[in-house]
Each structure stands twice: as structure tokens, then as C-alpha cells.
N, C-alpha and C. Protein backbone atom coordinates (compact mmCIF):
# COMPACT_ATOMS: atom_id res chain seq x y z
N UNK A 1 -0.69 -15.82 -13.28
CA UNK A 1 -0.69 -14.37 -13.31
C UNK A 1 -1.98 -13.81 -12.73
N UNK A 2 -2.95 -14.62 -12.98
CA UNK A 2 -4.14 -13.69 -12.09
C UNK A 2 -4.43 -14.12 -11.18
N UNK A 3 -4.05 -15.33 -10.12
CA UNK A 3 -3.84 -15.63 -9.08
C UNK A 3 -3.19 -14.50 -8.51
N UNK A 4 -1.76 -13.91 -8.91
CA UNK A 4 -1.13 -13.04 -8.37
C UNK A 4 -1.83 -12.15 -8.07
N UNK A 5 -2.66 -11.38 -9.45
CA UNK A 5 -3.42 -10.21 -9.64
C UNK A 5 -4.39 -10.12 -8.28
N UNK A 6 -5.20 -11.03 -8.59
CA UNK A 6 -6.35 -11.57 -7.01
C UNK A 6 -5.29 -10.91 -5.55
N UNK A 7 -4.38 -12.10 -5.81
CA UNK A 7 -4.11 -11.76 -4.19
C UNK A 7 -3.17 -10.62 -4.14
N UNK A 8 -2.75 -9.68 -4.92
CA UNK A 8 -2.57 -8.40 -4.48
C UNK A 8 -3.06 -7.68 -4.38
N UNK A 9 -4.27 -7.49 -4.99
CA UNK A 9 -5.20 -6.83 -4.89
C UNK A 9 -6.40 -6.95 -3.40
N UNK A 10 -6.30 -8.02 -2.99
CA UNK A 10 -6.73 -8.45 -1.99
C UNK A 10 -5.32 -7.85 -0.58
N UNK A 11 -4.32 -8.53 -1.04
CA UNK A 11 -3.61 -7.59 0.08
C UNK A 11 -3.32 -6.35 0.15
N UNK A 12 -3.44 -5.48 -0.58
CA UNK A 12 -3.47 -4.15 -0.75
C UNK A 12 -4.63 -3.74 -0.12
N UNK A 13 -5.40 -4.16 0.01
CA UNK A 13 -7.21 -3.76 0.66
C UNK A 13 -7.20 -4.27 2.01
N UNK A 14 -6.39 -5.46 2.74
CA UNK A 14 -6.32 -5.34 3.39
C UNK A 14 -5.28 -4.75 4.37
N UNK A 15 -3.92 -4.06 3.98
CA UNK A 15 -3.35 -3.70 4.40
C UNK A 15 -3.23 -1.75 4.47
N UNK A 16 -4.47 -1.41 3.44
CA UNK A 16 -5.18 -0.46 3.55
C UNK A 16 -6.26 -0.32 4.63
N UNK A 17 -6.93 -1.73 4.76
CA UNK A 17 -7.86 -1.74 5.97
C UNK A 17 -7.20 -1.56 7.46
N UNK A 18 -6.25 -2.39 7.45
CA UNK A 18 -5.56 -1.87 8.62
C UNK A 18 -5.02 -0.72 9.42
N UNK A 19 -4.53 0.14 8.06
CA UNK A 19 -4.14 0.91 8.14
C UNK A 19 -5.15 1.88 8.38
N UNK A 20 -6.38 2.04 7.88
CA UNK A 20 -7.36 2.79 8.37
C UNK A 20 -7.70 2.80 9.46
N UNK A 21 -7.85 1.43 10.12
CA UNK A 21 -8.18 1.02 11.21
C UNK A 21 -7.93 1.80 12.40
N UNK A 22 -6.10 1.47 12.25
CA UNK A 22 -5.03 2.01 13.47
C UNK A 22 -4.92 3.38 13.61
N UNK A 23 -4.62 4.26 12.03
CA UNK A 23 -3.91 5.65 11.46
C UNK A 23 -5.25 6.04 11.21
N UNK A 24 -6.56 5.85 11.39
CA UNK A 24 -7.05 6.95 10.99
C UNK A 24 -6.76 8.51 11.30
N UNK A 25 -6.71 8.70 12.28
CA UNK A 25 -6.48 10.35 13.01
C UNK A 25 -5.35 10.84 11.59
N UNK A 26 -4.36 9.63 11.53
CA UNK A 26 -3.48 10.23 10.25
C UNK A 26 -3.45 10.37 8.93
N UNK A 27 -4.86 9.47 8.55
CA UNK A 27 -4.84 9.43 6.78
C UNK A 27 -6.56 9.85 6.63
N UNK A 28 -6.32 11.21 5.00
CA UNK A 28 -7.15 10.80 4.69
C UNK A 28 -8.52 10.37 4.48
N UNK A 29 -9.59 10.55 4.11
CA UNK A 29 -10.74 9.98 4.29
C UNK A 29 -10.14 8.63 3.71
N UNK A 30 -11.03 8.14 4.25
CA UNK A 30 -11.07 6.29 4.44
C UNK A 30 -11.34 5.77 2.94
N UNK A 31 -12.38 6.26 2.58
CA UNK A 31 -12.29 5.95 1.10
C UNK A 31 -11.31 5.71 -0.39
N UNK A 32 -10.49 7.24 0.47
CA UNK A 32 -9.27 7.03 -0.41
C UNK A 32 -8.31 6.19 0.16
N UNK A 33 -8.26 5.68 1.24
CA UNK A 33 -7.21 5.06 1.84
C UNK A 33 -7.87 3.18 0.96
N UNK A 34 -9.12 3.09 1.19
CA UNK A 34 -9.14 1.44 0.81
C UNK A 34 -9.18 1.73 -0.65
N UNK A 35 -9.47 2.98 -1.21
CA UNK A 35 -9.08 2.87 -2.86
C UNK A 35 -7.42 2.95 -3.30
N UNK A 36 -6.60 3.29 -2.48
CA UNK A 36 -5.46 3.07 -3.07
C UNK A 36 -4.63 2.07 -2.82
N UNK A 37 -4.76 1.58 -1.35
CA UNK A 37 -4.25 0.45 -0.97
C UNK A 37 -4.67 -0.89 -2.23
N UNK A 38 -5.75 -1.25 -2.90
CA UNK A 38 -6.05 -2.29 -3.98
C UNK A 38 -5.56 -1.63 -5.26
N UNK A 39 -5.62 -0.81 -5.93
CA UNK A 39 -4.40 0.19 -7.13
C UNK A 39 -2.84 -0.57 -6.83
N UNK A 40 -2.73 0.21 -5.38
CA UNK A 40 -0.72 0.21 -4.71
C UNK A 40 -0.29 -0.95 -5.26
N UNK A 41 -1.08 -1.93 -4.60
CA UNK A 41 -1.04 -3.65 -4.64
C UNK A 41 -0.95 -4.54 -6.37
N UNK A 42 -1.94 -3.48 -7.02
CA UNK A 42 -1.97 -4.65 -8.17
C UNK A 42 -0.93 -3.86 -9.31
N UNK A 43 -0.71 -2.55 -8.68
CA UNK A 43 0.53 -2.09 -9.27
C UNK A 43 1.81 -2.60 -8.85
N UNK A 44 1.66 -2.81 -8.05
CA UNK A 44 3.21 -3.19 -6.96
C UNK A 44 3.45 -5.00 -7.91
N UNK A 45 2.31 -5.56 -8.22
CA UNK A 45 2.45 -7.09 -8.88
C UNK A 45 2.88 -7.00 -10.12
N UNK A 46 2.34 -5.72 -10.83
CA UNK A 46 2.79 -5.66 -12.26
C UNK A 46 4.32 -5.21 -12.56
N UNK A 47 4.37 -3.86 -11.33
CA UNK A 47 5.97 -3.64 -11.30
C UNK A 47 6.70 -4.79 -11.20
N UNK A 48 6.65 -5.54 -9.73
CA UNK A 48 7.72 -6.95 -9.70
C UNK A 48 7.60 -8.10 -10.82
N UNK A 49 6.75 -8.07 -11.25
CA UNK A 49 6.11 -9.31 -11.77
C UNK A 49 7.14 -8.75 -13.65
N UNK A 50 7.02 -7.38 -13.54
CA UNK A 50 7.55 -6.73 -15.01
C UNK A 50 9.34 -7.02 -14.50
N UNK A 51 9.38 -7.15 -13.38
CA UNK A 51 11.27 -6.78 -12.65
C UNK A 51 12.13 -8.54 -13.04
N UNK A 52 10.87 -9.53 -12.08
CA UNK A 52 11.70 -10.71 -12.38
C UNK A 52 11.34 -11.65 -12.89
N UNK A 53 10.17 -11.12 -13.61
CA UNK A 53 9.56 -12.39 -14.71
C UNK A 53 8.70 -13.49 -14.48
N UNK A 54 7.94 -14.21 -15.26
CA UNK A 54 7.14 -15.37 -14.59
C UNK A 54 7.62 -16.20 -13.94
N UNK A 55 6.89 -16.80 -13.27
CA UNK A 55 7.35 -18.25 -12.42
C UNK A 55 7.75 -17.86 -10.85
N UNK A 56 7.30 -16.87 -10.56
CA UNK A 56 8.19 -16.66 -8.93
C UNK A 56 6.80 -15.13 -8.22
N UNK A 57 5.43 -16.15 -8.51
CA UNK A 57 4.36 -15.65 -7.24
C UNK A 57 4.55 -15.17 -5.99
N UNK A 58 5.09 -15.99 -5.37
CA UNK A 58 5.35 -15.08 -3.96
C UNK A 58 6.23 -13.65 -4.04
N UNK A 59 7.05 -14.28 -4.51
CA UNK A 59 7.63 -13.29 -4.83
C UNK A 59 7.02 -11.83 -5.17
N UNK A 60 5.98 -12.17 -6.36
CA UNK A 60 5.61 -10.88 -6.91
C UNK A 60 4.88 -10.41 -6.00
N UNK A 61 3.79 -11.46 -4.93
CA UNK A 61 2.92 -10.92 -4.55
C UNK A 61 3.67 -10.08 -2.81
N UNK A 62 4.85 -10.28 -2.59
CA UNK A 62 5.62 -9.96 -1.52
C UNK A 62 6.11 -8.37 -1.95
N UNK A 63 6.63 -8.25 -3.21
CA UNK A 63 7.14 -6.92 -3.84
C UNK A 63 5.62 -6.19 -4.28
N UNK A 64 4.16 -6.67 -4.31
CA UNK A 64 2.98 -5.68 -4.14
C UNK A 64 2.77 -5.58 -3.14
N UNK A 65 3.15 -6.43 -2.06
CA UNK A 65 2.57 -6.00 -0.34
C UNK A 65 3.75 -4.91 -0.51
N UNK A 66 4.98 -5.11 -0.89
CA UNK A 66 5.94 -3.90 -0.65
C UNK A 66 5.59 -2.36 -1.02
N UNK A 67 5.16 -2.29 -2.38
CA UNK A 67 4.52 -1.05 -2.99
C UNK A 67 3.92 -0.46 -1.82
N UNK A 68 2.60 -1.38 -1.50
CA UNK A 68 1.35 -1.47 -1.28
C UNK A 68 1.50 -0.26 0.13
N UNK A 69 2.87 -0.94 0.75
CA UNK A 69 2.75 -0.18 1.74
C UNK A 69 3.66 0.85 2.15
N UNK A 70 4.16 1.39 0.87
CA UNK A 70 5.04 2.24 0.80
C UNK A 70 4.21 3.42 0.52
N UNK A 71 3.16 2.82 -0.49
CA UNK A 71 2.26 3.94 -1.03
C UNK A 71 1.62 4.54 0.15
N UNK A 72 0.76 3.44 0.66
CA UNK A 72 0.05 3.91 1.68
C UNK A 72 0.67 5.00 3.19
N UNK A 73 2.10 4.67 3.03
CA UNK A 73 2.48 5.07 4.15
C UNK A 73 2.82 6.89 3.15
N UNK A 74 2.81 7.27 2.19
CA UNK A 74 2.77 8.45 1.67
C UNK A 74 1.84 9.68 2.25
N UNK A 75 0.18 8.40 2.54
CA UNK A 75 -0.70 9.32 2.98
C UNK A 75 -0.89 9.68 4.15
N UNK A 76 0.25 9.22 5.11
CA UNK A 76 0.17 9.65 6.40
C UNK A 76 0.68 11.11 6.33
N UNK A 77 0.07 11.79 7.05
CA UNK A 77 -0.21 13.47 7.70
C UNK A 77 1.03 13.48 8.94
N UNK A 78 1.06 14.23 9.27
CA UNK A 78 2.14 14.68 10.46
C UNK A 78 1.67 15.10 11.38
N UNK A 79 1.79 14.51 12.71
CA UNK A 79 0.76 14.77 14.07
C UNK A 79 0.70 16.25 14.04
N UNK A 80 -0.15 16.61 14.80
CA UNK A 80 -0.62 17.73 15.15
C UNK A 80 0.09 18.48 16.30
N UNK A 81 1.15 18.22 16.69
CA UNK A 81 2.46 19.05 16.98
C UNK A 81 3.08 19.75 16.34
N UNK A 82 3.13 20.82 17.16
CA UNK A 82 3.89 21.87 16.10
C UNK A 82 5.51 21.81 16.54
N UNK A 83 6.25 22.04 15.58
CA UNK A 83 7.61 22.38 16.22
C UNK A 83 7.98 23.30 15.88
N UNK A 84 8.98 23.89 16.85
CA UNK A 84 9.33 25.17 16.94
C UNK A 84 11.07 25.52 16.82
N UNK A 85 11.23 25.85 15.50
CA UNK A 85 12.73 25.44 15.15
C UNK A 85 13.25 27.11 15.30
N UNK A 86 14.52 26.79 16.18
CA UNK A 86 14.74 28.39 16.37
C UNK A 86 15.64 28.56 15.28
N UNK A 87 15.76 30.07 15.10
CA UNK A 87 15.88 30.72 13.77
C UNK A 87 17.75 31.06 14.07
């Protein structure tokens, strides 16, 4: 269980890092982006990990990369195009 904990928490930070990386223009100060991506992640382990029970790690730690980047993709902004929907 804290093997899991570790490495979701670890992939959540880095899949927050990435995401800063690429999307900055779209998320966020950065800060909040690598603070939620490690939260998303070790929440995302406790959710799966609460869904299908001990004994199946990858697993859990596959359903916190899932959270991880569901959350993160929340904080994306909407380009700076406007559209113009006629009335």
C-alpha cells in the first residue's frame, strides 16, 4: 500500500510536470498545477485502491495516473479565441 502511495504520488507530479511544461499558456500558475497533480494521484490510489481492493498495484496505480489526469486536464483555460455564435 505505500509503494502504491509513493508511486502515485510521484506520477501525479510528474504528469503535472509535463503538463506544465507543454500547457503552460493554458494552466494556471505552475505551482498550483505541480500541487495538484501529487493530491489528483494519491487520491486517484485511494479511490481505486477503495474500488478493487488489495492485491492489484498496477492497477491502482494506473486508475491514479487516471484521476491524476482527469483532474489536471480540469485546469485547462480555453484558448484565447473568441467565438462568435450568431444569435
Amino acid at each position: 500500500m505505500l509503494l502504491e502511495a509513493i508511486g502515485s504520488v510521484l506520477l501525479g507530479f510528474a504528469l503535472a510536470w509535463a503538463a506544465a511544461a507543454r500547457l503552460a499558456h493554458r494552466l494556471p500558475d505552475r505551482r498550483t498545477v505541480l500541487g495538484v497533480g501529487p493530491l489528483a494521484g494519491l487520491f486517484g490510489a485511494f479511490l481505486t485502491h477503495s474500488a478493487i481492493g488489495p492485491g492489484h498495484g498496477v492497477t491502482t496505480v494506473l486508475g491514479a495516473a487516471f484521476v491524476a489526469s482527469v483532474t489536471l486536464s480540469l485546469l485547462l483555460r480555453p484558448t484565447r479565441r473568441l467565438r462568435r455564435w450568431a444569435a
